[in-house]
N, C-alpha and C. Protein backbone atom coordinates (compact mmCIF):
# COMPACT_ATOMS: atom_id res chain seq x y z
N UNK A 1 -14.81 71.75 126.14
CA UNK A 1 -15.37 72.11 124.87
C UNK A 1 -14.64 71.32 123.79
N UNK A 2 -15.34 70.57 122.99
CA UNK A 2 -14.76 69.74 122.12
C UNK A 2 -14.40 70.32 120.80
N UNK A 3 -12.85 69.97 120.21
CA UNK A 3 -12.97 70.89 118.75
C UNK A 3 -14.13 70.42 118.04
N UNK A 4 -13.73 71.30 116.87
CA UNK A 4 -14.54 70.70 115.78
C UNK A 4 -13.56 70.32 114.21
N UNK A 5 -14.00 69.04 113.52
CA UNK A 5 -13.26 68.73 112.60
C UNK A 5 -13.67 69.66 111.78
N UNK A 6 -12.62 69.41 110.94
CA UNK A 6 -12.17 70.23 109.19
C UNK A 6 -13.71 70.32 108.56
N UNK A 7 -14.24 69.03 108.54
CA UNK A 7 -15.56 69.08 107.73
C UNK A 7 -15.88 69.99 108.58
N UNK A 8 -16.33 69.88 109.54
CA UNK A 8 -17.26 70.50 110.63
C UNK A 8 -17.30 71.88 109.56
N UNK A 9 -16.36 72.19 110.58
CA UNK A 9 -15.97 73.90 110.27
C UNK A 9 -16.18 74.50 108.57
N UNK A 10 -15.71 73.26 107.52
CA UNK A 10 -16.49 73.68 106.22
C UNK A 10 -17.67 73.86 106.08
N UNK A 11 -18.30 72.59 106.68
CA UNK A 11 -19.75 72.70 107.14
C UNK A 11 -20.55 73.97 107.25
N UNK A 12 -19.84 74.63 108.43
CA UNK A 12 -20.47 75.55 108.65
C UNK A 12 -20.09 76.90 107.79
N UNK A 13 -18.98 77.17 107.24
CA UNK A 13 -18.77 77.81 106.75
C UNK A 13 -19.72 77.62 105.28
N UNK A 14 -19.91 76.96 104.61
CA UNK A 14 -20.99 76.73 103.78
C UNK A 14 -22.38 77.44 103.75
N UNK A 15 -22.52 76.93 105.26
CA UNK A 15 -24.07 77.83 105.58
C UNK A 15 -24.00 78.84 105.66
N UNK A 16 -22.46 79.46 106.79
CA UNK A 16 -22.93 81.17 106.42
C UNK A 16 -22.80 81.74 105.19
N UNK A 17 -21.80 81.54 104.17
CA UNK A 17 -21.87 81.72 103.14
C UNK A 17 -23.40 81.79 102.35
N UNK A 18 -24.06 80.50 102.50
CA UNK A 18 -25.38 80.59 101.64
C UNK A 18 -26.37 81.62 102.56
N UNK A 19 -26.00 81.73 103.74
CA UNK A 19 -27.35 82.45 104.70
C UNK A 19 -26.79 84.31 104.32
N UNK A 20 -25.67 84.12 103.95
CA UNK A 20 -25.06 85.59 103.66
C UNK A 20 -25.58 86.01 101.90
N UNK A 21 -25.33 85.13 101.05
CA UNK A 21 -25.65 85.35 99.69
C UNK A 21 -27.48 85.48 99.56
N UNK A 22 -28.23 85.02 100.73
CA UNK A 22 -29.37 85.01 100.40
C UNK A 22 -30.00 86.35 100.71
N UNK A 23 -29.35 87.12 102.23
CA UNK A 23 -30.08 88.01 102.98
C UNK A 23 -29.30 89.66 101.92
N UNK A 24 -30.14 90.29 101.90
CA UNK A 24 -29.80 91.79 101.74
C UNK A 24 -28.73 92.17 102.66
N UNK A 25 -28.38 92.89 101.51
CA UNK A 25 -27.07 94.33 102.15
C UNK A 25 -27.72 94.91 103.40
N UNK A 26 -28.76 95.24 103.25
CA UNK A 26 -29.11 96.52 104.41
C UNK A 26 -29.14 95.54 105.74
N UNK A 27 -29.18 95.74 106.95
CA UNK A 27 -29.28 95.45 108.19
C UNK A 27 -30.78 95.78 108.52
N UNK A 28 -31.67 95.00 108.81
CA UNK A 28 -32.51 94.70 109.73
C UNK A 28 -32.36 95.57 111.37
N UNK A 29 -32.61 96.65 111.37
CA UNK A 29 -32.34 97.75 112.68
C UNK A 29 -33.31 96.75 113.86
N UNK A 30 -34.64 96.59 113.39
CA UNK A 30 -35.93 96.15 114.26
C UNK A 30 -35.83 95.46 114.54
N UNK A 31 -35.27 94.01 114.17
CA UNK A 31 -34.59 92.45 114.05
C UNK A 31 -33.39 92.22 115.39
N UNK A 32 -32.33 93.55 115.31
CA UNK A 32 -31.41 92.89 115.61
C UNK A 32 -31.44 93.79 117.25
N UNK A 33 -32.40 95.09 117.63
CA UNK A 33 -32.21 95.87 118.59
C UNK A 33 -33.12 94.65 119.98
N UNK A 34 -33.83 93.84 119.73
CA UNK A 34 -34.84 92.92 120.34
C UNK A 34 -33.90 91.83 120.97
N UNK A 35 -32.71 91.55 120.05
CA UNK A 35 -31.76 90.93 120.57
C UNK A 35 -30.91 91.17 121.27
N UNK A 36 -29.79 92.00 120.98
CA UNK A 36 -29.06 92.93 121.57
C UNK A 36 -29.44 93.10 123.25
N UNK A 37 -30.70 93.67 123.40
CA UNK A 37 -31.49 94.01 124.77
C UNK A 37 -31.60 92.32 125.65
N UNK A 38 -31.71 91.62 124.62
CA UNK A 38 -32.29 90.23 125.35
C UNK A 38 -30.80 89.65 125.70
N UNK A 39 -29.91 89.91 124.55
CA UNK A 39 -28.61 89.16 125.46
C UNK A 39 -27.32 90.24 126.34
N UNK A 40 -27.72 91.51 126.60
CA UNK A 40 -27.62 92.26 127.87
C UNK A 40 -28.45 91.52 129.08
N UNK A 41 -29.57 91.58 129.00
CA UNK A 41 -30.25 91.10 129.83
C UNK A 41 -29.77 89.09 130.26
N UNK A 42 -29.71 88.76 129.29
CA UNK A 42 -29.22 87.25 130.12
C UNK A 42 -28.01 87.54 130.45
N UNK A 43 -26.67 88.18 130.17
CA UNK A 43 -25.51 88.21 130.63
C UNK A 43 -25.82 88.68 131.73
N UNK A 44 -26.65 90.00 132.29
CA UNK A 44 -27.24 90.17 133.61
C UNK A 44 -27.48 89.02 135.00
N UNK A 45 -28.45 88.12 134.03
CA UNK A 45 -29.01 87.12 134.72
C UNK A 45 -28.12 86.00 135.09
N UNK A 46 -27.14 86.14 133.73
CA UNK A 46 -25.80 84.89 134.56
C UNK A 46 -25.02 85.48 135.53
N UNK A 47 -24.88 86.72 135.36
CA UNK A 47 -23.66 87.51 136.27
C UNK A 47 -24.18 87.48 137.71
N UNK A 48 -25.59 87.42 138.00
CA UNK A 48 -26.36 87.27 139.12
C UNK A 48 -27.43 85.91 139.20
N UNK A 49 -26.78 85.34 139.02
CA UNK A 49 -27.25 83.57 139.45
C UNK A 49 -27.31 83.33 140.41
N UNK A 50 -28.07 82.75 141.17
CA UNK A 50 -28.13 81.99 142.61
C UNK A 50 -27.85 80.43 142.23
N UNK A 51 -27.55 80.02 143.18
CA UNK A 51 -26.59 79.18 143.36
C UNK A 51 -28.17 77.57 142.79
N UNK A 52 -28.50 78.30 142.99
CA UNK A 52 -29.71 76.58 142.12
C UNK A 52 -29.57 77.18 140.68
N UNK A 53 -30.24 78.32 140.72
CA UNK A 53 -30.16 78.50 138.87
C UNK A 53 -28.58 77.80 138.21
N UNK A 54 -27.39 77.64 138.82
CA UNK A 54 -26.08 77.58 138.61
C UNK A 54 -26.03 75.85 138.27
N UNK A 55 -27.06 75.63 139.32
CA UNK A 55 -26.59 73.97 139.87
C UNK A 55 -27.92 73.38 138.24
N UNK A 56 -28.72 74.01 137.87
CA UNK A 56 -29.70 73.75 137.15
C UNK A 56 -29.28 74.19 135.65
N UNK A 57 -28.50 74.80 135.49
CA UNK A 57 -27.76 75.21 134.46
C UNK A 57 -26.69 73.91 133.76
N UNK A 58 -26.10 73.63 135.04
CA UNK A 58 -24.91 72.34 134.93
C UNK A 58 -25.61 71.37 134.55
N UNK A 59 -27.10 71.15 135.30
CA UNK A 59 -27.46 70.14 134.97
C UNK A 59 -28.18 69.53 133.89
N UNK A 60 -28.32 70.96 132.99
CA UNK A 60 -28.87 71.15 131.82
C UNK A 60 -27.51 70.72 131.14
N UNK A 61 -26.31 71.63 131.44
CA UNK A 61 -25.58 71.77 130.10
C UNK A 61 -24.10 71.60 130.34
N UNK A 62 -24.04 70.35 131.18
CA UNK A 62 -22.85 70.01 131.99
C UNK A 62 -22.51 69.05 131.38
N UNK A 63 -22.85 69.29 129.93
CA UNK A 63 -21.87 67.41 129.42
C UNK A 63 -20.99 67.68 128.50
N UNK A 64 -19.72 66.95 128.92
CA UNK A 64 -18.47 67.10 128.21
C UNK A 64 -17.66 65.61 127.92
N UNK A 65 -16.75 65.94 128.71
CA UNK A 65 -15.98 64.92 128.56
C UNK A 65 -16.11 63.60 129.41
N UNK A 66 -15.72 62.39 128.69
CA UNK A 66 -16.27 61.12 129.37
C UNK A 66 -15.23 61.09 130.42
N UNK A 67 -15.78 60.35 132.13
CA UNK A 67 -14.75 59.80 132.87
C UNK A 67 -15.53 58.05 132.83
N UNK A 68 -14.59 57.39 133.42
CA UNK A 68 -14.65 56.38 133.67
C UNK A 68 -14.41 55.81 135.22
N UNK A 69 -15.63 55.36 136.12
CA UNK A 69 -15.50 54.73 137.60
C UNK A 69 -15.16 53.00 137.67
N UNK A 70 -15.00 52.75 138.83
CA UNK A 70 -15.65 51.32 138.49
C UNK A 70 -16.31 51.04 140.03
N UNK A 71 -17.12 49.84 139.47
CA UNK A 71 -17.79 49.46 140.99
C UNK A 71 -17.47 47.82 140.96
N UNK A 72 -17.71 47.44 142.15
CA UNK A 72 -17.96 45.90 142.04
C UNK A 72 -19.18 44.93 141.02
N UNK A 73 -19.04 43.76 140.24
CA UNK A 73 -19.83 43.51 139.28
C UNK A 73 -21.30 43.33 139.87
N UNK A 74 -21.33 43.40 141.73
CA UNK A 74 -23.05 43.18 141.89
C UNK A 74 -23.11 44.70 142.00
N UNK A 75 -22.50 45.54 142.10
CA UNK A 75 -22.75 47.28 142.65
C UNK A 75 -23.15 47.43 140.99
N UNK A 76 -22.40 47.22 139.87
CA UNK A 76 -22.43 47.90 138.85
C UNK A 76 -23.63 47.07 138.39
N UNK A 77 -24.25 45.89 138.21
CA UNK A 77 -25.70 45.15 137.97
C UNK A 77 -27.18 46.04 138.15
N UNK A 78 -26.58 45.71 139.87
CA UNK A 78 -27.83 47.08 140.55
C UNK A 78 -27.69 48.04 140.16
N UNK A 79 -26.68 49.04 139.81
CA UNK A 79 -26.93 50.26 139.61
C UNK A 79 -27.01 50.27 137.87
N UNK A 80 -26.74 49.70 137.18
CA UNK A 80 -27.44 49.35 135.37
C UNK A 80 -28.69 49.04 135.96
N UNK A 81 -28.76 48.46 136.48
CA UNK A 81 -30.19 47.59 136.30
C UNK A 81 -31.26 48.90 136.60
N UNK A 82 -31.36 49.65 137.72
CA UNK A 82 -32.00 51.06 138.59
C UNK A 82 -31.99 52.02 137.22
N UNK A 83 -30.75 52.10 137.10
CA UNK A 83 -31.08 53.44 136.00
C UNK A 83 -31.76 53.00 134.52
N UNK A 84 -31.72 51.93 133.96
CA UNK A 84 -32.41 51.08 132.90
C UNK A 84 -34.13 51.41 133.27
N UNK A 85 -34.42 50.76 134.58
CA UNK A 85 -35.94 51.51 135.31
C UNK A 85 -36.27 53.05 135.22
N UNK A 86 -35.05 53.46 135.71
CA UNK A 86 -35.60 54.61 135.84
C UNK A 86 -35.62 55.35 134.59
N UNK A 87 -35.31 54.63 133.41
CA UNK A 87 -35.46 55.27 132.08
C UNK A 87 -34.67 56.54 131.92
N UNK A 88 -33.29 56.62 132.41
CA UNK A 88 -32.15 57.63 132.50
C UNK A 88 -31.05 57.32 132.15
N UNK A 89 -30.05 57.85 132.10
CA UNK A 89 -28.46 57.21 131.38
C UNK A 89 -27.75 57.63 132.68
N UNK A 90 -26.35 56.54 132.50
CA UNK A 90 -25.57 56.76 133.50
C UNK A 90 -25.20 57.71 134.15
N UNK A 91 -24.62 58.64 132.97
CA UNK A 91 -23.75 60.20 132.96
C UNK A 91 -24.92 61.08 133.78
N UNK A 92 -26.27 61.34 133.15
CA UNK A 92 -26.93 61.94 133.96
C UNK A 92 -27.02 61.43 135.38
N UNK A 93 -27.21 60.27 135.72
CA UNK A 93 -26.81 60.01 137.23
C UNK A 93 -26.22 60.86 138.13
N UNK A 94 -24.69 60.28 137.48
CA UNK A 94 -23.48 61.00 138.06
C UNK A 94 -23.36 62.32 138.21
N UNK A 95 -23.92 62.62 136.42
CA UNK A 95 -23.74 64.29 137.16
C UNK A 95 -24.63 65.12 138.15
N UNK A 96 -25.79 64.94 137.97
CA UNK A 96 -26.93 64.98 139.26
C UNK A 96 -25.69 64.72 140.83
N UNK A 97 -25.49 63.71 140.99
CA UNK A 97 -24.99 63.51 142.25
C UNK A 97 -23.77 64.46 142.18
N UNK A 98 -22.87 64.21 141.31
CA UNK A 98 -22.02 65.54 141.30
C UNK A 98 -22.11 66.59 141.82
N UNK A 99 -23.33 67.35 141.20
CA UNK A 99 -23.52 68.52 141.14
C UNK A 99 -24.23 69.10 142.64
N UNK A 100 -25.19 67.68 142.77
CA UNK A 100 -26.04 68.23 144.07
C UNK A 100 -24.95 67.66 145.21
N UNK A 101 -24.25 67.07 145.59
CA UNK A 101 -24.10 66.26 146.60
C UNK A 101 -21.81 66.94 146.64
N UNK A 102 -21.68 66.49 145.58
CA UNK A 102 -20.10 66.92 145.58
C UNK A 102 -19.59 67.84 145.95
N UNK A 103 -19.74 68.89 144.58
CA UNK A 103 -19.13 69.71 144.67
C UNK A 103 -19.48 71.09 145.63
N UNK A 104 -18.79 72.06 145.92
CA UNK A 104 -19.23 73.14 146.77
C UNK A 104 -19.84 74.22 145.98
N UNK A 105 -20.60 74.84 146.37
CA UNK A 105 -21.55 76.74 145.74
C UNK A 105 -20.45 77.39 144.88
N UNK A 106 -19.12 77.20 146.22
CA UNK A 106 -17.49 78.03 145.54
C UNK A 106 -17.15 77.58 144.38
N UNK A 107 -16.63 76.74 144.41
CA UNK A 107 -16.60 75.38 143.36
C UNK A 107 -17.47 75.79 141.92
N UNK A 108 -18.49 75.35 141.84
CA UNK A 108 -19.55 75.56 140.82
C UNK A 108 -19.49 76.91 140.32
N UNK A 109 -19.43 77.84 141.22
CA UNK A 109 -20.03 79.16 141.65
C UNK A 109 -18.66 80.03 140.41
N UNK A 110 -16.74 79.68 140.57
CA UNK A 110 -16.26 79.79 140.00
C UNK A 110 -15.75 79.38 138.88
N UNK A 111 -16.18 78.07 138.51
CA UNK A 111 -16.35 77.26 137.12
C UNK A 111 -17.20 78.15 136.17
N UNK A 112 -18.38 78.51 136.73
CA UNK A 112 -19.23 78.87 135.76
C UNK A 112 -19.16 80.40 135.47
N UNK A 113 -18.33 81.43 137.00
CA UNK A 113 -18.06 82.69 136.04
C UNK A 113 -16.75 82.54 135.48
N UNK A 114 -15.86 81.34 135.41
CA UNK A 114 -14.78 81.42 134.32
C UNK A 114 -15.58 80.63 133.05
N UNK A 115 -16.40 80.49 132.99
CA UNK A 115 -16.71 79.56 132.15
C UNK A 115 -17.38 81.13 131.23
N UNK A 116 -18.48 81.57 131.93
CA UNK A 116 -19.14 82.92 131.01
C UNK A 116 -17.84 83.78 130.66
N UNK A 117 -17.05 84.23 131.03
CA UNK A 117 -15.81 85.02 130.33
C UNK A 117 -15.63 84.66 129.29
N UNK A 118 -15.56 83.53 128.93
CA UNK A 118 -14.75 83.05 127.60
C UNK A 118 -15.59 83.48 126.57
């Protein structure tokens, strides 16, 4: 998880400020009980993931930090050249193969309930 700079964080502090000065004192009861129910219910649905929803999750929302491989200059040609066709980026490659081919169910399986705790 990447910080966020000084602006950032003014940034945002800005907006809640203006999204706070705009909305009423009173609380919205009808607004906020629709939610509440809906994110019980997905914490449900992560706590009981099967192991594709897990692997389809990563592969949605598995991007972080850059690594760096290397290949030989005809391995790395062909494989620019394939993914340029296939109209995809590197990282997604990798992590696809990562995810399907690497790592283990265990593996994944405990990344992602230390990952929902936080």
């Amino acid at each position: 998880m990447a910080r966020k700079t000084a602006k950032q964080m003014r940034e945002e502090e800005e907006q809640l400020l203006a999204s706070i000065s705009k909305s009423e004192n009173t609380p919205n009861i009808e607004e906020s009980e629709p939610a509440l129910f809906s994110n019980i219910e997905n914490a449900k649905k992560m706590k009981n993931a099967s192991y594709d929803e897990i692997k389809q999750y990563y592969q949605k929302n598995g991007i972080g930090k850059q690594g760096t491989f290397y290949l030989s200059a005809p391995l790395m040609k062909l494989f620019r050249t394939k993914v340029t066709a296939d109209e995809t980026k590197i990282a997604e490659v990798i992590r696809e193969l990562l995810i399907e081919h690497y790592f283990t169910e265990e593996e994944l399986r405990a990344v992602f309930e230390a990952e929902e705790k936080i």
